[in-house]
N, C-alpha and C. Protein backbone atom coordinates (compact mmCIF):
# COMPACT_ATOMS: atom_id res chain seq x y z
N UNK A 1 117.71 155.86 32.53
CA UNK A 1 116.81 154.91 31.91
C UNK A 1 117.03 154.82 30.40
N UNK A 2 117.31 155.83 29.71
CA UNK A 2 117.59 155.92 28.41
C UNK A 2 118.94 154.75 28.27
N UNK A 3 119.61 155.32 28.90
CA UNK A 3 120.84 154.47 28.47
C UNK A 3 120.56 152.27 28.66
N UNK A 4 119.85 152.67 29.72
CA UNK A 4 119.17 150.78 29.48
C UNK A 4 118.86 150.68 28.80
N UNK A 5 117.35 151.22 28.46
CA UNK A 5 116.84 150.80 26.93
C UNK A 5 117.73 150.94 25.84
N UNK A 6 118.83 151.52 25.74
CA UNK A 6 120.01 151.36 24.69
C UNK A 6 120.18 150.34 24.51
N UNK A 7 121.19 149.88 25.74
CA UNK A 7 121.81 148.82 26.50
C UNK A 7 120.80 147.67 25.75
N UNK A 8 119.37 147.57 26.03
CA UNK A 8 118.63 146.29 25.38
C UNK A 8 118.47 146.27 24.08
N UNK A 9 118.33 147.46 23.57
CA UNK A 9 118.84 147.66 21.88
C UNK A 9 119.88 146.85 21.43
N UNK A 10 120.76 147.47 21.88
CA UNK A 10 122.39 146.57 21.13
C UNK A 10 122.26 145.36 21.69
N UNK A 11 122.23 144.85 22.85
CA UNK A 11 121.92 143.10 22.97
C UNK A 11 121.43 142.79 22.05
N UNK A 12 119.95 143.16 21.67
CA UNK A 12 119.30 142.65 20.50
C UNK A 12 120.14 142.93 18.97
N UNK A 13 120.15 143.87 19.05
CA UNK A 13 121.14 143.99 17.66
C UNK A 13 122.58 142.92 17.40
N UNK A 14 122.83 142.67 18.59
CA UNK A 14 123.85 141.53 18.67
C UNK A 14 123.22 140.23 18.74
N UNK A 15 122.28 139.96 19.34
CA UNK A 15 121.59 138.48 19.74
C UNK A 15 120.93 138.36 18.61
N UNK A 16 119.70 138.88 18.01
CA UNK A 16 119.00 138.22 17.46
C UNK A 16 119.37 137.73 15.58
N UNK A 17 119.07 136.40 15.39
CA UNK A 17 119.62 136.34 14.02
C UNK A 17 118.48 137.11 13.09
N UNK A 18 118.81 136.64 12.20
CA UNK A 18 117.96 137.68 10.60
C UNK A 18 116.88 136.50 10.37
N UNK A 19 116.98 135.32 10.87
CA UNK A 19 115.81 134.47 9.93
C UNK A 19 114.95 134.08 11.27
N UNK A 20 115.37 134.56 12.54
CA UNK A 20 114.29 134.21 13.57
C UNK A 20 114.30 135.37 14.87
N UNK A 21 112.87 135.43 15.06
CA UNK A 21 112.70 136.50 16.39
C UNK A 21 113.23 136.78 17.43
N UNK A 22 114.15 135.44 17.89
CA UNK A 22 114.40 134.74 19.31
C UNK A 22 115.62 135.23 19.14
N UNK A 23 116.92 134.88 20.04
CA UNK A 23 117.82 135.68 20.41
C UNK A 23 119.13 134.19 20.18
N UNK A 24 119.94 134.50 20.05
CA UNK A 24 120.83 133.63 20.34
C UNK A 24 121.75 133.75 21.77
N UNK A 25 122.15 132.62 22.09
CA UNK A 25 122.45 132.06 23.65
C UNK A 25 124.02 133.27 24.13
N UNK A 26 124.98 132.72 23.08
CA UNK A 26 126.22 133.40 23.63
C UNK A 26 126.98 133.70 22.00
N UNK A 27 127.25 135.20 21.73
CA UNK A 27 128.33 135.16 20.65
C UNK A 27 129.31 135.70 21.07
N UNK A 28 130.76 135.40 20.77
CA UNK A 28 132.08 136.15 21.00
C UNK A 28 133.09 134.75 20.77
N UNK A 29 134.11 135.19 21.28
CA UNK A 29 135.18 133.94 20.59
C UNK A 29 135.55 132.75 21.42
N UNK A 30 135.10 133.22 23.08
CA UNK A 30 134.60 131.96 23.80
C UNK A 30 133.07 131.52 24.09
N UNK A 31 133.02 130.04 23.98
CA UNK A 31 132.23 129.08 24.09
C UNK A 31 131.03 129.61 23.84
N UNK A 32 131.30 129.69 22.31
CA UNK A 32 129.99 130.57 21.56
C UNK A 32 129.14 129.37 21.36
N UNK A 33 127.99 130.04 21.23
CA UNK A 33 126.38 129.20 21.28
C UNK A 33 125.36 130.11 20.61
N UNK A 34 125.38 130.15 19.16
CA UNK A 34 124.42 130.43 18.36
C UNK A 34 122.83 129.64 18.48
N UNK A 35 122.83 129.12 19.52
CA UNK A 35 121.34 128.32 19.65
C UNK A 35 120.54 129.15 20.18
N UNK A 36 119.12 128.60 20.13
CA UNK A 36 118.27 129.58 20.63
C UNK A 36 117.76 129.29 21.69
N UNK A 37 118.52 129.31 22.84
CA UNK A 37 118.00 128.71 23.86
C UNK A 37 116.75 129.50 24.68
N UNK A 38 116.01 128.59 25.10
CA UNK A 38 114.35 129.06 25.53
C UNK A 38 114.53 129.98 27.29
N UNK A 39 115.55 129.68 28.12
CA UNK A 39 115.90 129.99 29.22
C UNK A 39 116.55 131.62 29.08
N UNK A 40 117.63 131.57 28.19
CA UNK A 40 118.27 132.65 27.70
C UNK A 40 117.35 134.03 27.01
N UNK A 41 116.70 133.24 26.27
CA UNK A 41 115.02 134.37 25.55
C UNK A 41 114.28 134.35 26.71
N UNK A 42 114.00 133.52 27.72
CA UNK A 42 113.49 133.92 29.00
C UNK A 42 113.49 134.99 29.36
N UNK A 43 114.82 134.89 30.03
CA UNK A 43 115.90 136.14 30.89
C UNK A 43 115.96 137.44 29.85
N UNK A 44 116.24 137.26 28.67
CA UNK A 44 115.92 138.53 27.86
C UNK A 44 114.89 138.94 27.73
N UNK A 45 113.87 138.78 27.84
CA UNK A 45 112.39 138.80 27.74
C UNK A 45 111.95 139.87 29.22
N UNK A 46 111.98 138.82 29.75
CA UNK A 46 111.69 138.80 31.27
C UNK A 46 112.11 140.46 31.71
N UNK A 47 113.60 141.02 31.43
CA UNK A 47 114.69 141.71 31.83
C UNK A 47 114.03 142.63 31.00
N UNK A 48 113.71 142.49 30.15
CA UNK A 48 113.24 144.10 29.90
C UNK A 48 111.84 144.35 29.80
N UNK A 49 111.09 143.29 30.35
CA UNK A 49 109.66 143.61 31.05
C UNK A 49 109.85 144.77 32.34
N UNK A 50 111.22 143.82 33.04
CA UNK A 50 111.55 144.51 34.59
C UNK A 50 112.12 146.15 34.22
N UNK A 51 112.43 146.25 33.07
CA UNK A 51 113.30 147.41 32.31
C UNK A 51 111.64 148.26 32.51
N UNK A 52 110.83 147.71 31.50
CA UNK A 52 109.84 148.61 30.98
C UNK A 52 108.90 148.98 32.02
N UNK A 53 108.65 148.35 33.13
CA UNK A 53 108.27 148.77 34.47
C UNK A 53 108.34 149.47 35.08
N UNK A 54 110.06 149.32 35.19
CA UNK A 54 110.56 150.74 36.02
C UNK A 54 110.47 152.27 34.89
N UNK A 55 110.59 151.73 33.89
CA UNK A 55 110.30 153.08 33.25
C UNK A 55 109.23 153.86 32.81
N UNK A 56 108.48 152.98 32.98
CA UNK A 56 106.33 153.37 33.06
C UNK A 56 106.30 154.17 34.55
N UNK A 57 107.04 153.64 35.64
CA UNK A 57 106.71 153.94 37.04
C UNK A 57 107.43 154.97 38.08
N UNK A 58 108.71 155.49 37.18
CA UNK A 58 109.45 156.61 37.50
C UNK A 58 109.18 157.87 37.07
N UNK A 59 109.24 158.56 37.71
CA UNK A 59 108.72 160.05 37.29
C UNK A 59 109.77 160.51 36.74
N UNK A 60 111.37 160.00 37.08
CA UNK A 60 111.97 160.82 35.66
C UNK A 60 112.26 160.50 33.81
N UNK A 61 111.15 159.14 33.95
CA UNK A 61 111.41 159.01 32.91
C UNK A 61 109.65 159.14 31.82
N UNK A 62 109.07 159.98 32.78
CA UNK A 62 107.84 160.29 32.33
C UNK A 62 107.48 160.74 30.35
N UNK A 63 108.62 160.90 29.84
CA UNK A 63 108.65 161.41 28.86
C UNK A 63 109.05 160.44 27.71
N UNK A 64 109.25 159.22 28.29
CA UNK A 64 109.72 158.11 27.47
C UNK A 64 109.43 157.19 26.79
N UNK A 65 108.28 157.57 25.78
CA UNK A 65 107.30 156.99 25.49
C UNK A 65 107.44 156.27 24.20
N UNK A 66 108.41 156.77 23.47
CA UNK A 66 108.82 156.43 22.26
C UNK A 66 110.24 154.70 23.07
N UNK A 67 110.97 155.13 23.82
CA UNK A 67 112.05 154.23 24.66
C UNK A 67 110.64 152.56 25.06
N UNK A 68 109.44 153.26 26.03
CA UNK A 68 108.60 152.07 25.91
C UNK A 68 107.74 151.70 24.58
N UNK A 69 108.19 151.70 23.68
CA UNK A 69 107.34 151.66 23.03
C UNK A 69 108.17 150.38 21.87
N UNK A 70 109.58 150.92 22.18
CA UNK A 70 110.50 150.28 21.48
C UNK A 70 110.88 148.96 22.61
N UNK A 71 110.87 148.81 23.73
CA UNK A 71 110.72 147.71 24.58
C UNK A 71 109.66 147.10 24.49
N UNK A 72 108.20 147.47 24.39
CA UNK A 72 107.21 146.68 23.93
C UNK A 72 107.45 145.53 22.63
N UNK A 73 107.86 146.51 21.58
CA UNK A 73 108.49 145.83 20.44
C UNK A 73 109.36 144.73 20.71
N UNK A 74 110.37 144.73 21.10
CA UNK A 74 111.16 143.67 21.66
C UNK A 74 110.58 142.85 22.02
N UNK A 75 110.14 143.31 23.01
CA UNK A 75 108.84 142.06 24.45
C UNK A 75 108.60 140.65 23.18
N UNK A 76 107.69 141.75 21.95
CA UNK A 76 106.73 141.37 21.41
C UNK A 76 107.13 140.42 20.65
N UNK A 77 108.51 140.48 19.61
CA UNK A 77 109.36 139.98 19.21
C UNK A 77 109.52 138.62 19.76
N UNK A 78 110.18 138.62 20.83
CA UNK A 78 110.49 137.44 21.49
C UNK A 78 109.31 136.31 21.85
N UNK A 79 108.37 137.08 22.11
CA UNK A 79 106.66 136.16 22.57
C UNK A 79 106.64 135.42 21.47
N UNK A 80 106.38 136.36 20.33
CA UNK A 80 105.90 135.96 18.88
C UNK A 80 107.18 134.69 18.37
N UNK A 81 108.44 134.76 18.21
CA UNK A 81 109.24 133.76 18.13
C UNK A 81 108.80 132.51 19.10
N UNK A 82 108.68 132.35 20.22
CA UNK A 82 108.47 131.45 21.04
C UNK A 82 106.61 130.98 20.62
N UNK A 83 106.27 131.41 20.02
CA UNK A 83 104.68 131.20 20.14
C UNK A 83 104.83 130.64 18.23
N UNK A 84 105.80 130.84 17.75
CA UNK A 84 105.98 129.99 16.23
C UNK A 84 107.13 128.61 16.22
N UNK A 85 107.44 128.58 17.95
CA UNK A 85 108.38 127.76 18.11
C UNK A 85 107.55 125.86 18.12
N UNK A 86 108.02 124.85 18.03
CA UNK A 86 107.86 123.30 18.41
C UNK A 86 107.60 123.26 19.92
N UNK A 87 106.87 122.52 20.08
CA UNK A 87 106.33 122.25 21.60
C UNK A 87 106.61 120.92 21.59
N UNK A 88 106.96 119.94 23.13
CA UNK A 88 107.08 119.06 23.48
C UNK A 88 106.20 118.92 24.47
N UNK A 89 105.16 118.00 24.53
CA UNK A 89 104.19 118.03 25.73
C UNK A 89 103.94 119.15 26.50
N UNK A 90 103.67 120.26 25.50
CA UNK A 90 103.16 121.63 25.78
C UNK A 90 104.61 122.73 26.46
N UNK A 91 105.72 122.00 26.11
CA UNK A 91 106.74 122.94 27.04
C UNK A 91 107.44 123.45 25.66
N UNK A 92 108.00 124.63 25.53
CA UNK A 92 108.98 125.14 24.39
C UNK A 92 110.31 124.08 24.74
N UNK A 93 110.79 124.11 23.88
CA UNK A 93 111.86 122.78 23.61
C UNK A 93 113.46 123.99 24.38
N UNK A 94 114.16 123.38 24.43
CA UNK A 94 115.75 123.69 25.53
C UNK A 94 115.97 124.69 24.27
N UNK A 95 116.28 124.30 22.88
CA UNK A 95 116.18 125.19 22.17
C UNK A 95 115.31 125.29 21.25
N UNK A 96 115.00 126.96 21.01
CA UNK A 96 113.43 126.94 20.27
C UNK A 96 113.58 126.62 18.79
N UNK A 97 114.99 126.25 18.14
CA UNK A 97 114.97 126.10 16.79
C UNK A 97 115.69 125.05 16.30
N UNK A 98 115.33 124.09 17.61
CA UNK A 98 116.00 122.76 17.20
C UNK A 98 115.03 121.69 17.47
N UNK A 99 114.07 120.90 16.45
CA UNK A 99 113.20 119.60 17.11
C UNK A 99 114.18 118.59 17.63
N UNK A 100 115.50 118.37 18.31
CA UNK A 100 115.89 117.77 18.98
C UNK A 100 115.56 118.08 20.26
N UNK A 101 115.57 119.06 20.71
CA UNK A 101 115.98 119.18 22.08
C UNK A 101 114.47 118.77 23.01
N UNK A 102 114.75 118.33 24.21
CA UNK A 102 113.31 118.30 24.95
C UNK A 102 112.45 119.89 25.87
N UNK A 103 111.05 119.49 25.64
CA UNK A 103 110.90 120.44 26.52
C UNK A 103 111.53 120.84 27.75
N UNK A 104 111.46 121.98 28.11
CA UNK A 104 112.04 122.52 29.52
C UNK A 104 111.33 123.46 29.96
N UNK A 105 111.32 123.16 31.14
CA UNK A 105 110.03 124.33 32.36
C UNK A 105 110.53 125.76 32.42
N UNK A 106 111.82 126.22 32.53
CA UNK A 106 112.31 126.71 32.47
C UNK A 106 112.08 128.31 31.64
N UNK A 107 112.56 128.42 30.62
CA UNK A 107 112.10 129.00 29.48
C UNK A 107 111.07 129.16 29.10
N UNK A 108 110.09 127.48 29.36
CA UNK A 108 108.45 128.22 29.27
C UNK A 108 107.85 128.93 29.82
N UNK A 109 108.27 128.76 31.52
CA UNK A 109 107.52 129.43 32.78
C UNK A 109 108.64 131.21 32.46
N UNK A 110 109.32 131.45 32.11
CA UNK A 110 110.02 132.90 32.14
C UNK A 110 108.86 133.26 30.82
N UNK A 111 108.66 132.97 29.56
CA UNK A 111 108.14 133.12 28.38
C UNK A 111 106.86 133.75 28.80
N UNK A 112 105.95 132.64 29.21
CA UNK A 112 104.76 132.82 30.47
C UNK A 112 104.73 133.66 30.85
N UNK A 113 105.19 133.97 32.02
CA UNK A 113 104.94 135.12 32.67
C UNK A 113 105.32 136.35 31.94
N UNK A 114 106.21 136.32 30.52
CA UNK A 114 106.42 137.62 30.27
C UNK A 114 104.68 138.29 29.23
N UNK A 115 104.35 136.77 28.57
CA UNK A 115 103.43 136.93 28.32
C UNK A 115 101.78 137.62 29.34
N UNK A 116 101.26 136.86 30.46
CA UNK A 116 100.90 137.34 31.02
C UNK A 116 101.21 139.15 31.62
N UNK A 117 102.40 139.02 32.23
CA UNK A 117 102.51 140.45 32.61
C UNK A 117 102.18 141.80 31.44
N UNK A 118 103.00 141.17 30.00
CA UNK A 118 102.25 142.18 28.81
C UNK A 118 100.87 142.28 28.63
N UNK A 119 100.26 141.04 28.82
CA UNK A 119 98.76 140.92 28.58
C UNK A 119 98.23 142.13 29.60
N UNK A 120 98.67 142.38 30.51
CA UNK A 120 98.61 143.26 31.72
C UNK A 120 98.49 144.67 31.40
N UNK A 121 99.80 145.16 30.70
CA UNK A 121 100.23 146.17 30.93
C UNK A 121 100.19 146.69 29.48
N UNK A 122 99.87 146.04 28.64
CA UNK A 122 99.25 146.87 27.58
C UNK A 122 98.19 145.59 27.01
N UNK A 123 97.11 145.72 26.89
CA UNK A 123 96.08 144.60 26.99
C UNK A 123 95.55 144.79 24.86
N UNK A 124 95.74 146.06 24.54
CA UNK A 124 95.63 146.35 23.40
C UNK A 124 96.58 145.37 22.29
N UNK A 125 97.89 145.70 22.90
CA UNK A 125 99.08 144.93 22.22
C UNK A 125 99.30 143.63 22.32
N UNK A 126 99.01 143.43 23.48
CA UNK A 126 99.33 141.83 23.75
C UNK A 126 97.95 141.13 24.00
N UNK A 127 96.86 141.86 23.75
CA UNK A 127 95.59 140.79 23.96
C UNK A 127 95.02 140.38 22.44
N UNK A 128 95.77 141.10 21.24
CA UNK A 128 95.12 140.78 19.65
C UNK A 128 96.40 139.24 19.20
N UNK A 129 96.63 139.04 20.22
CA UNK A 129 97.38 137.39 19.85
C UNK A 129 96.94 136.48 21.21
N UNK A 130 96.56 135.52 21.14
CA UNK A 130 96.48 134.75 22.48
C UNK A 130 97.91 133.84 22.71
N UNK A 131 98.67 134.42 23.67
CA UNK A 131 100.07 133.64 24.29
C UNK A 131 99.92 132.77 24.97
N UNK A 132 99.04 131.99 24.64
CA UNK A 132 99.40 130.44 25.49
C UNK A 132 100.04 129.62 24.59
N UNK A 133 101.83 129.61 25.33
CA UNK A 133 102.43 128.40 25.25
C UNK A 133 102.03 127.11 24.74
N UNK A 134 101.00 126.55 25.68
CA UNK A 134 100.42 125.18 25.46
C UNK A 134 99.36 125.39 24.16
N UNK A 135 99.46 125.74 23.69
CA UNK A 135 98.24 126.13 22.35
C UNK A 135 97.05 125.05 22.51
């Protein structure tokens, strides 16, 4: 378990830029995509909700409290970017840092639910911001 929560460390240390919360789509030397796509922060989001689950709910990682604590952070990160993002008829836009793009269900409904499930599972952390998408 340690070594995942690494594993979501360095993604982030690689994905996310310096002037926004959200993550970027694809970097390397093919068909790179510095955008911030809302589907992609989904799946990152989402993925280490499913991360921080299993590691609340395993007994060998009972001791890992500082590892969830630093996945909360993340979680939190990403909500908070998407919740300072442009809305299109209440949906986060294809990308969250472009007023071109149109809303998409997609990215909002992964965003969503990561919101809800935190609201859940730590109600302290994630209930002193209200995460509705649709504001």
């Amino acid at each position: 378990m340690a070594e995942t929560v690494t594993q979501c460390g360095l993604y982030r240390d690689v994905l996310q830029t310096s002037q926004f919360l959200n993550w970027m789509h694809i970097i390397g030397p093919q068909s790179q995509d510095t955008g911030l796509w809302s589907t992609g922060n989904g799946w990152a989001c989402y993925g280490m909700v499913r991360v921080l689950y299993t590691l609340q709910n395993w007994s060998g990682s009972s001791g890992m409290t500082s590892q969830a604590d630093q996945l909360k952070g993340w979680i939190q990160e990403i909500l908070d970017g998407a919740m300072l993002s442009a809305l299109d008829n209440g949906l986060l836009l294809n990308y969250l840092n472009d007023a071109s793009w149109f809303g998409e269900i997609s990215g909002t409904a992964l965003l969503s639910a990561c919101a809800y499930r935190m609201a859940i599972n730590d109600p302290i952390m994630f209930s002193s911001k209200v995460y509705y998408l649709g504001r």
